[in-house]
PDB file of N, CA and C in Angstrom:
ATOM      1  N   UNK A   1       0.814  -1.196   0.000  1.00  0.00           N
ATOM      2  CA  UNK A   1       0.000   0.000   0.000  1.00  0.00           C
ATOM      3  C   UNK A   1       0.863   1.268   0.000  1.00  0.00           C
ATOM      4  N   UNK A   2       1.832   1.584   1.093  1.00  0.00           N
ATOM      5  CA  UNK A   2       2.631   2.662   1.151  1.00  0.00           C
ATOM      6  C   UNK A   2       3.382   2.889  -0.334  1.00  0.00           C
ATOM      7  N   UNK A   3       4.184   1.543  -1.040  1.00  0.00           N
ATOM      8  CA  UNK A   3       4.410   1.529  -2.422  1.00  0.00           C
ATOM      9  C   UNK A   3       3.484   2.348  -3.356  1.00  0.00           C
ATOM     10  N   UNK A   4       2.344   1.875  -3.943  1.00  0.00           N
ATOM     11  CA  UNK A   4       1.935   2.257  -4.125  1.00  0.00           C
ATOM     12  C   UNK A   4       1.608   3.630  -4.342  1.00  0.00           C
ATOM     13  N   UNK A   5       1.146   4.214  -2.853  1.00  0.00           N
ATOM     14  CA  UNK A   5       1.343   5.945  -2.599  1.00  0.00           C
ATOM     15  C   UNK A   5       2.280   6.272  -2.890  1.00  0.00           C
ATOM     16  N   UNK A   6       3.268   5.776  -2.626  1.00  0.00           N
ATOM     17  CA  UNK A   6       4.834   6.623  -3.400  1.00  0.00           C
ATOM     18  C   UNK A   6       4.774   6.865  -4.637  1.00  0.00           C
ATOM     19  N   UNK A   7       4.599   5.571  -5.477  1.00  0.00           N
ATOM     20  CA  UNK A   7       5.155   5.835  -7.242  1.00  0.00           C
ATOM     21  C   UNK A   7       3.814   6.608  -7.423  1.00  0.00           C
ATOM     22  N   UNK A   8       2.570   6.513  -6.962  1.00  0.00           N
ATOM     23  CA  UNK A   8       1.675   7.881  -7.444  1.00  0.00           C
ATOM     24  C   UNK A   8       1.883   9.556  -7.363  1.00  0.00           C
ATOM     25  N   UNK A   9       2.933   9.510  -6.393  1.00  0.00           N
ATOM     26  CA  UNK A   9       3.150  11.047  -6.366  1.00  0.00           C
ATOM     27  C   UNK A   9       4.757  11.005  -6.428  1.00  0.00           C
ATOM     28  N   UNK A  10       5.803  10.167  -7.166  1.00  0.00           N
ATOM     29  CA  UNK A  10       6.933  10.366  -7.763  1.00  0.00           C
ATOM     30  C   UNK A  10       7.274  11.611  -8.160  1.00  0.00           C
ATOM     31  N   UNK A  11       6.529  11.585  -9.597  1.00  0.00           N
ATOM     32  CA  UNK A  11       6.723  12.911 -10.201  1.00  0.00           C
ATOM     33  C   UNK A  11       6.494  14.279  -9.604  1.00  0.00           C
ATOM     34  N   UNK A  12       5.404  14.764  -9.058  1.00  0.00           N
ATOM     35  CA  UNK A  12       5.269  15.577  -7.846  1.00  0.00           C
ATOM     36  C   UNK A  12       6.155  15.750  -6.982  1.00  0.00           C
ATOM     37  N   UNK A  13       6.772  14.853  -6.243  1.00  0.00           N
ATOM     38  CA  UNK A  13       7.862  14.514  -4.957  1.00  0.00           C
ATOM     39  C   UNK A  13       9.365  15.269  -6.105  1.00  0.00           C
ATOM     40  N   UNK A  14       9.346  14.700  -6.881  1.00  0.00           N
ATOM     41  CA  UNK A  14      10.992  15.198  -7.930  1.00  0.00           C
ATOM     42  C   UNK A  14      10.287  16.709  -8.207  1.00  0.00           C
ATOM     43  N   UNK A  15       9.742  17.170  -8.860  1.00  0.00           N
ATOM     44  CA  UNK A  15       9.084  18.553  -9.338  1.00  0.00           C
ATOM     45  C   UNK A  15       9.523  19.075  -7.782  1.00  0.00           C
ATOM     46  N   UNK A  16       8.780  18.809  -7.006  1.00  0.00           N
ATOM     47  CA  UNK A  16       8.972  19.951  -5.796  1.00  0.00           C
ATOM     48  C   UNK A  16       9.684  19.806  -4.644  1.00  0.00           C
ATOM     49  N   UNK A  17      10.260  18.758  -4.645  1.00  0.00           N
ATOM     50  CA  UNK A  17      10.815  18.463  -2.646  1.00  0.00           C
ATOM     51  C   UNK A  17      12.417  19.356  -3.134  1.00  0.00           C
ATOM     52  N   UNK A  18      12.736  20.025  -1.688  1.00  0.00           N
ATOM     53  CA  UNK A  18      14.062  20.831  -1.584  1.00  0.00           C
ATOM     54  C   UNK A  18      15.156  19.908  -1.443  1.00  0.00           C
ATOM     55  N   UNK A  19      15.895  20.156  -1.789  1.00  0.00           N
ATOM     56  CA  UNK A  19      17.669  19.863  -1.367  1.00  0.00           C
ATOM     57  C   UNK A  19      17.677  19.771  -0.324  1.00  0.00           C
ATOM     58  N   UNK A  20      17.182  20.514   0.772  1.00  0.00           N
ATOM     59  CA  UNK A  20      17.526  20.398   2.013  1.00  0.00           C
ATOM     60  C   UNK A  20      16.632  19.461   2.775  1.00  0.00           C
ATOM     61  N   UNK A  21      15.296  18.633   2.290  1.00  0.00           N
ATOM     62  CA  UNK A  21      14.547  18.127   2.584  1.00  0.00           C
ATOM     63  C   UNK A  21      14.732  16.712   2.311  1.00  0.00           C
ATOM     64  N   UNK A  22      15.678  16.478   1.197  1.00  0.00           N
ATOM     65  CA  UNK A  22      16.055  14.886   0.656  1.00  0.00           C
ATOM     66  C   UNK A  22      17.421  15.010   1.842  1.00  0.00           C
ATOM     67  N   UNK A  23      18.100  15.925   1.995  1.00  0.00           N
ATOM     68  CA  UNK A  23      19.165  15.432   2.754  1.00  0.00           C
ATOM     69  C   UNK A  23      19.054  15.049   4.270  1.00  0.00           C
ATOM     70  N   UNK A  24      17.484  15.749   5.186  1.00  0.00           N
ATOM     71  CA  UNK A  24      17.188  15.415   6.158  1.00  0.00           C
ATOM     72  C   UNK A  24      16.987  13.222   5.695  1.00  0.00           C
ATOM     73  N   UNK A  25      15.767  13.625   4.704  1.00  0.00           N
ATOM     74  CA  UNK A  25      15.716  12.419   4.430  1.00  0.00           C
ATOM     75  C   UNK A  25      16.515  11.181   4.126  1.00  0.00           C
ATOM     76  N   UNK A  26      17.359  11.416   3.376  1.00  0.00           N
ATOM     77  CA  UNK A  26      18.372  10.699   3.458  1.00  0.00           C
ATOM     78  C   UNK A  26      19.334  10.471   4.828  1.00  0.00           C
ATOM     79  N   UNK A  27      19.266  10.949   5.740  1.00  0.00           N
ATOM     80  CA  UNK A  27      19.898  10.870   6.983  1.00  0.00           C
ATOM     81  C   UNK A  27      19.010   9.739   7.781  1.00  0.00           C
ATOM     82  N   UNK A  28      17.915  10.469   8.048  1.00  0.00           N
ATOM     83  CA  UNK A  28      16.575   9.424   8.663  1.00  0.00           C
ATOM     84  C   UNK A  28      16.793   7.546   7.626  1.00  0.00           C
ATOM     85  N   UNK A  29      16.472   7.822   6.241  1.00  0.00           N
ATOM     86  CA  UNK A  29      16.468   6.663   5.999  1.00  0.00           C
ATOM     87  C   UNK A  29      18.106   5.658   6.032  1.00  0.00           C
ATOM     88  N   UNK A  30      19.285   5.957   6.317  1.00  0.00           N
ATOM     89  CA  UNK A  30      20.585   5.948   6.792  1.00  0.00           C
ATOM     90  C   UNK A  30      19.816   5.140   8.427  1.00  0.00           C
ATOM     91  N   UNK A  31      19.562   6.003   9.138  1.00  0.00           N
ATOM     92  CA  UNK A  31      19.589   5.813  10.467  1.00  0.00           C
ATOM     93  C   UNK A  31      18.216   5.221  10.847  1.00  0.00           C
ATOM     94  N   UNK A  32      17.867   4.990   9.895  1.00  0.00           N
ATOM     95  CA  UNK A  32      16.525   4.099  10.658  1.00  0.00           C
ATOM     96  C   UNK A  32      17.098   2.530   9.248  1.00  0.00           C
ATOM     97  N   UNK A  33      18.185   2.737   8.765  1.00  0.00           N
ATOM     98  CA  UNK A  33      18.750   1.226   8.171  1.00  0.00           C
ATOM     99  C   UNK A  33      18.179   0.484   6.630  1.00  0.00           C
ATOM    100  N   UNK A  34      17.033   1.788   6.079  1.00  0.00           N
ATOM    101  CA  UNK A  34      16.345   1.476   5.226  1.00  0.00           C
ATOM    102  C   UNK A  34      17.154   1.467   3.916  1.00  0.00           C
ATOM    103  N   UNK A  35      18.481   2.740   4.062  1.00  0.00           N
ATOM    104  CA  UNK A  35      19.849   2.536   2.972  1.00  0.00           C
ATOM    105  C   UNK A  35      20.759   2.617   3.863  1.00  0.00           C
ATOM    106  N   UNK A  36      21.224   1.914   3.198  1.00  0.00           N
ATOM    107  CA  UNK A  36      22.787   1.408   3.563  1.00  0.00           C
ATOM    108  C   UNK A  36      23.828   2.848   3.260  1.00  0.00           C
ATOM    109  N   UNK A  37      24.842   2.842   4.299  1.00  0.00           N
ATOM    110  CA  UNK A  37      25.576   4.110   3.547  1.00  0.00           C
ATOM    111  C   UNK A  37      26.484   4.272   2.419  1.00  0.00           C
ATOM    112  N   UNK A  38      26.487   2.782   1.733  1.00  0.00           N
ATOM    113  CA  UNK A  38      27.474   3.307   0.509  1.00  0.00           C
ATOM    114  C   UNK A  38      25.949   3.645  -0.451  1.00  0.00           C
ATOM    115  N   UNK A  39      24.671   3.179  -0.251  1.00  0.00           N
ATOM    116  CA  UNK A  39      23.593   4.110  -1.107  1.00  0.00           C
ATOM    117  C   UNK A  39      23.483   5.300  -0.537  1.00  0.00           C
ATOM    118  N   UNK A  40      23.280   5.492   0.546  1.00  0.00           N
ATOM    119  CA  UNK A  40      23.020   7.322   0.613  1.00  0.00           C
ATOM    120  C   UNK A  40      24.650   8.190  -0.119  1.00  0.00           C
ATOM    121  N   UNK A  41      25.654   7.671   0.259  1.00  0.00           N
ATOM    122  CA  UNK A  41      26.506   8.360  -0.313  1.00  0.00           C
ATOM    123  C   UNK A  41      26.828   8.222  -1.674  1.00  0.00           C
ATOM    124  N   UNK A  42      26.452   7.244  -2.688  1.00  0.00           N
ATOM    125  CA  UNK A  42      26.160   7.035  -3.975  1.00  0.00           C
ATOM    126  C   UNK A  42      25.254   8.031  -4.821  1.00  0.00           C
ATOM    127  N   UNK A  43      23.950   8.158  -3.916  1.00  0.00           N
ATOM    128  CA  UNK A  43      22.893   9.479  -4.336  1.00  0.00           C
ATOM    129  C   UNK A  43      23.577  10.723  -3.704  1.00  0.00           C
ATOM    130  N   UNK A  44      24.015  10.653  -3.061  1.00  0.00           N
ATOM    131  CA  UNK A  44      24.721  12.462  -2.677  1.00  0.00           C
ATOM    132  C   UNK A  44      25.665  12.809  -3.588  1.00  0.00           C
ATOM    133  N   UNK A  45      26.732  11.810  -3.792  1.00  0.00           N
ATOM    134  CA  UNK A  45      27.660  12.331  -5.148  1.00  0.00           C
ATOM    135  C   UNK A  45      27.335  11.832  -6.369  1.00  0.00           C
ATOM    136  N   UNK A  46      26.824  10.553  -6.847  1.00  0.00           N
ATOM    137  CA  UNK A  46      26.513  10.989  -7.990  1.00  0.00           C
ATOM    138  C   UNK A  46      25.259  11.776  -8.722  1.00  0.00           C
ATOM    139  N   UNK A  47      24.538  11.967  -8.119  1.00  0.00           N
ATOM    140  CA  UNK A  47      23.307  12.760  -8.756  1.00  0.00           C
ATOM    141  C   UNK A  47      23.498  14.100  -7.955  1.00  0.00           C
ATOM    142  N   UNK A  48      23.836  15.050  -8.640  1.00  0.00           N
ATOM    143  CA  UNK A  48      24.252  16.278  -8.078  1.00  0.00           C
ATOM    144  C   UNK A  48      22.634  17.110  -8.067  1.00  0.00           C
ATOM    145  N   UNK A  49      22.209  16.822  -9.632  1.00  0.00           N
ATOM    146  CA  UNK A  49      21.275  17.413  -9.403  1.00  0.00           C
ATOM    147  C   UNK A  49      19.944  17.084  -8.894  1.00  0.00           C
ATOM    148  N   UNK A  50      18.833  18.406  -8.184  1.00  0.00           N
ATOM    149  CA  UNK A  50      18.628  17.952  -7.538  1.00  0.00           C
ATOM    150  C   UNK A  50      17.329  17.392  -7.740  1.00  0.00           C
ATOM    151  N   UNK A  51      16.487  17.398  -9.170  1.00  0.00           N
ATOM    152  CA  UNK A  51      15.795  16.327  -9.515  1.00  0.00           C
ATOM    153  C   UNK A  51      16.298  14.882  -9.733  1.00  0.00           C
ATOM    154  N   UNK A  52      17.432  14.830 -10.301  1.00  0.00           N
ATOM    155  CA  UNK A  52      18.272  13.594 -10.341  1.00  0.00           C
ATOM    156  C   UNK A  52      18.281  12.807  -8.697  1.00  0.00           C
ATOM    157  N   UNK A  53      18.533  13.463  -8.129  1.00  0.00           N
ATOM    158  CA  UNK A  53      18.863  12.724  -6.387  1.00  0.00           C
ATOM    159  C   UNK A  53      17.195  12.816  -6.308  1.00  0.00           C
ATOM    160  N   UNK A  54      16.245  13.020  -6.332  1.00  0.00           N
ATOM    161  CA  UNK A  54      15.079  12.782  -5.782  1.00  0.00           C
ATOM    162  C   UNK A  54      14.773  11.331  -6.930  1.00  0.00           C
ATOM    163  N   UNK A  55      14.816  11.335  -7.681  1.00  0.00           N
ATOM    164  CA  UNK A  55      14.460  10.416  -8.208  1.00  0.00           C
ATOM    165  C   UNK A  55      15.218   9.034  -7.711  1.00  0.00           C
ATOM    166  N   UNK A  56      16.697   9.333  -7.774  1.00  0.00           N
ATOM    167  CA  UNK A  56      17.200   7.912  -6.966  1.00  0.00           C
ATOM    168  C   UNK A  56      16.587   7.871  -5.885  1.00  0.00           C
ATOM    169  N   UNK A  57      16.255   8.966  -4.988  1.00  0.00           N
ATOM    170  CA  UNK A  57      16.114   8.383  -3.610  1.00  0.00           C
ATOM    171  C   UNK A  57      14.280   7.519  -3.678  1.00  0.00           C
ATOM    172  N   UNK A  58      13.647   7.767  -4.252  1.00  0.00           N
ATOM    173  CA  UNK A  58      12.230   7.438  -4.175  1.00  0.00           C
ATOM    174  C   UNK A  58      12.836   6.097  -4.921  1.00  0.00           C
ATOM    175  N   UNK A  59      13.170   5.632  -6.178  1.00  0.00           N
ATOM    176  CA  UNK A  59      13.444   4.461  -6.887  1.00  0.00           C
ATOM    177  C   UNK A  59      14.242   3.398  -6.011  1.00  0.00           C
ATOM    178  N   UNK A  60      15.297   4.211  -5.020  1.00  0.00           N
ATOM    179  CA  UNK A  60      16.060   3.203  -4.084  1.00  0.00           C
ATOM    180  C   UNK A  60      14.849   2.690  -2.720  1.00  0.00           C
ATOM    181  N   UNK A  61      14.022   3.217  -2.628  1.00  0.00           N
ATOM    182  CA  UNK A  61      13.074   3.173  -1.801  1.00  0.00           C
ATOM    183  C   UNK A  61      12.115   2.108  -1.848  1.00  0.00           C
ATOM    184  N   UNK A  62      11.712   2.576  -3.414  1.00  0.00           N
ATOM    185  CA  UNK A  62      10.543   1.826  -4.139  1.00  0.00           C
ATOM    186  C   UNK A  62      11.338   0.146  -3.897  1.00  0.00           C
ATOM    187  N   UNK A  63      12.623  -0.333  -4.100  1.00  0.00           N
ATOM    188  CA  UNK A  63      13.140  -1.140  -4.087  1.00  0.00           C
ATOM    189  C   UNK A  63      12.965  -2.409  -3.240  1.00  0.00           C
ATOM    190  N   UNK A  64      13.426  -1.551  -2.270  1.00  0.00           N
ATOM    191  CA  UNK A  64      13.397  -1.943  -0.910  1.00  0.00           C
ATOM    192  C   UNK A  64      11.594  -2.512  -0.432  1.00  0.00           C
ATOM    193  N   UNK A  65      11.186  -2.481  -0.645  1.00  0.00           N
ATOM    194  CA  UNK A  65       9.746  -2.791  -0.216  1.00  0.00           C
ATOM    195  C   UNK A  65       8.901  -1.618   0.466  1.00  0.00           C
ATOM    196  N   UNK A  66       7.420  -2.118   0.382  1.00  0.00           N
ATOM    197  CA  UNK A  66       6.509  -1.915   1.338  1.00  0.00           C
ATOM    198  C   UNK A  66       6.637  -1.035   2.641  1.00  0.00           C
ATOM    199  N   UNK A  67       7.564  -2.138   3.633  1.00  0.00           N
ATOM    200  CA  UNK A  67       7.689  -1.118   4.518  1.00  0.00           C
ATOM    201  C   UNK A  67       9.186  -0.172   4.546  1.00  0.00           C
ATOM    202  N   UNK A  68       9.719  -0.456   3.563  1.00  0.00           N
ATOM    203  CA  UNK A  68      10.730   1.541   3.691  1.00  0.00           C
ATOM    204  C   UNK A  68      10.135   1.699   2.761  1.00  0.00           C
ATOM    205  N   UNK A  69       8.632   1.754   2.069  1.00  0.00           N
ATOM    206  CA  UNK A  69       8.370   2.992   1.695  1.00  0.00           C
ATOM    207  C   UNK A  69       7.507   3.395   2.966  1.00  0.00           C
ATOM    208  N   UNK A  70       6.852   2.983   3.911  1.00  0.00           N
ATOM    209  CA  UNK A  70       6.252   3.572   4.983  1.00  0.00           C
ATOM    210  C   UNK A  70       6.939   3.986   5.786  1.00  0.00           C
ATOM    211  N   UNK A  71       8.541   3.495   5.777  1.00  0.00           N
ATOM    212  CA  UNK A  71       9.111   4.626   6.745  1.00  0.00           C
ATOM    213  C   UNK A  71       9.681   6.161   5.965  1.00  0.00           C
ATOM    214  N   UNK A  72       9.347   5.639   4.979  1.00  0.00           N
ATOM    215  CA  UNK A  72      10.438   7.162   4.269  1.00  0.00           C
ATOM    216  C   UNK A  72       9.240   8.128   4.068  1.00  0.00           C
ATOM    217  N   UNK A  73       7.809   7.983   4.205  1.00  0.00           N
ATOM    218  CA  UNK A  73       6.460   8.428   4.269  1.00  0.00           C
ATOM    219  C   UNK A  73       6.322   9.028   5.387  1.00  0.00           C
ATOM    220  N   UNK A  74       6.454   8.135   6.340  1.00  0.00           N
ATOM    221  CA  UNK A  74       6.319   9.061   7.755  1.00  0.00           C
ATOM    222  C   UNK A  74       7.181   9.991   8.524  1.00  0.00           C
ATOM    223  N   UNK A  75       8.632   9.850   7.799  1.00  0.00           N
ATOM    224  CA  UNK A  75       9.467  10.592   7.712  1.00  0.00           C
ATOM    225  C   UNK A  75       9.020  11.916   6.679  1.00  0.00           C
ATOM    226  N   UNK A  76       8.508  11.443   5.526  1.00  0.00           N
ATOM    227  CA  UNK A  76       9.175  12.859   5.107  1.00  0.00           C
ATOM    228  C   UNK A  76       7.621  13.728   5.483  1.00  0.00           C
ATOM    229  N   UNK A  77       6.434  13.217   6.132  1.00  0.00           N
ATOM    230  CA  UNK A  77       5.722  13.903   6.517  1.00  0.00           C
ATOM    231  C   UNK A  77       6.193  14.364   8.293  1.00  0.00           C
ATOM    232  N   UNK A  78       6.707  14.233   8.736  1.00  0.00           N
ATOM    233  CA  UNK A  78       7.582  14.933   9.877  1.00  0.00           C
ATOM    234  C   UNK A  78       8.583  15.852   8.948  1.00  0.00           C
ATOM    235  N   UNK A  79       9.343  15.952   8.188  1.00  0.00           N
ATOM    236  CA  UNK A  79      10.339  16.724   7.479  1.00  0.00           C
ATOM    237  C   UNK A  79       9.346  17.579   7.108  1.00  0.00           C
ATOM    238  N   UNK A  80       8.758  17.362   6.137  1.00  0.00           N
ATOM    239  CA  UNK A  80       8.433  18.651   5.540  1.00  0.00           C
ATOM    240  C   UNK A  80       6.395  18.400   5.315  1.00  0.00           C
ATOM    241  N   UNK A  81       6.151  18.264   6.024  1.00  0.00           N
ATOM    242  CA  UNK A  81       4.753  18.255   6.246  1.00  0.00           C
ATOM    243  C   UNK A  81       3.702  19.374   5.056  1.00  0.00           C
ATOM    244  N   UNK A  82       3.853  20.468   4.996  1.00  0.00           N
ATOM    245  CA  UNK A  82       3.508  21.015   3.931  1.00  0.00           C
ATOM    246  C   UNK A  82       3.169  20.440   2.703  1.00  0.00           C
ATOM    247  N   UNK A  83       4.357  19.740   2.463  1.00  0.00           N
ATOM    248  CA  UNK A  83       4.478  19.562   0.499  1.00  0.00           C
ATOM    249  C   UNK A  83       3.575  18.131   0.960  1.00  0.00           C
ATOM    250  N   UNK A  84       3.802  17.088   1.939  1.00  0.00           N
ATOM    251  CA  UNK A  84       3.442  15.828   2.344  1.00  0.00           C
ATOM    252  C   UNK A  84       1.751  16.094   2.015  1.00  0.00           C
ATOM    253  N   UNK A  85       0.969  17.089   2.893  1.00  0.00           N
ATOM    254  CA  UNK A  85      -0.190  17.344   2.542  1.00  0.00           C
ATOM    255  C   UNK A  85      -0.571  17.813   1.350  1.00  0.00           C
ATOM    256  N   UNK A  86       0.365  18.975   0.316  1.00  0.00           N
ATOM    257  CA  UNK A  86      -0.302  19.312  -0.572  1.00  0.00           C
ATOM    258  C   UNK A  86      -0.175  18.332  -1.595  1.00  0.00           C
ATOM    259  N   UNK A  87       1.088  17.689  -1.503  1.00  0.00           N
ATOM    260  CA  UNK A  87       0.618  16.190  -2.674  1.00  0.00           C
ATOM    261  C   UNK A  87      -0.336  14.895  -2.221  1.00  0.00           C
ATOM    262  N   UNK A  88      -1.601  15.235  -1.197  1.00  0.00           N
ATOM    263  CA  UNK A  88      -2.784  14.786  -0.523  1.00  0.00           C
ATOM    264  C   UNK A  88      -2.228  13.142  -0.630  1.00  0.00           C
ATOM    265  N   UNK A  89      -1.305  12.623   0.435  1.00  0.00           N
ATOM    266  CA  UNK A  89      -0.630  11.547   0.799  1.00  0.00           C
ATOM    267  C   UNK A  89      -1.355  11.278   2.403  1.00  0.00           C
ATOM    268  N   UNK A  90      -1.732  10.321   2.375  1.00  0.00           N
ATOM    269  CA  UNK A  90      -2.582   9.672   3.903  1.00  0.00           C
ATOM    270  C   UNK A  90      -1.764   9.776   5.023  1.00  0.00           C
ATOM    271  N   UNK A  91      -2.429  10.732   6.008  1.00  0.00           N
ATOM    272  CA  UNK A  91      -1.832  10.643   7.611  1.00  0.00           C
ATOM    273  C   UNK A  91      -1.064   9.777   7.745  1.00  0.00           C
ATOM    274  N   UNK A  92      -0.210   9.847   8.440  1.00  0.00           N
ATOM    275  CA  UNK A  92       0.363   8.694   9.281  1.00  0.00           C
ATOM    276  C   UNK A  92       0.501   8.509  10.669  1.00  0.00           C
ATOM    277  N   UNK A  93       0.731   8.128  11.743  1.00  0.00           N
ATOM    278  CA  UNK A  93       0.739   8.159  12.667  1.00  0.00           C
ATOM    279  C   UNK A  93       2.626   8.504  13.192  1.00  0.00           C
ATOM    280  N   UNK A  94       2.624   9.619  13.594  1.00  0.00           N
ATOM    281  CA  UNK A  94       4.315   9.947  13.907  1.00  0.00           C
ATOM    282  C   UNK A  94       4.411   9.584  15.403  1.00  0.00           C
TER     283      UNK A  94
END
């Protein structure tokens, strides 16, 4: 299910999430074990730009299953809650 919600608002998530909002994210998903750190540091240097790094990070996600996409969901609605609601993505419980 969380899958799902992700690849529906992909394109949305790359169009608008900040630089500074994938890098919280990428820290959280690091430290909650969902990437490994030679992937978070793979998307930090090679995709400079910063539609390029949103797209790895949602595709490395999508990967992983089901539940890291529900943790990288409830994360990035604690990060940046705004954009989380205006791309109308289901509560979660934080």
């Amino acid at each position: 299910m969380a899958a799902s919600e992700l690849k529906g608002v992909r394109t949305q998530f790359v169009e608008r999430v900040s630089k500074a909002v994938m890098d919280q994210l990428l820290d959280y998903l690091e430290d909650e074990r969902v990437l490994i750190t030679a992937e978070v540091e793979e998307i930090k240097e090679e995709h400079r730009q910063r539609a390029e790094k949103a797209r790895h990070i949602i595709d490395a996600v999508l990967r992983k299953g089901d539940a890291a996409c529900d943790k990288f969901l409830t994360s990035f609605q604690t990060i940046d809650g705004t954009l989380y609601n205006e791309l109308q993505l289901r509560p979660r419980p934080v």
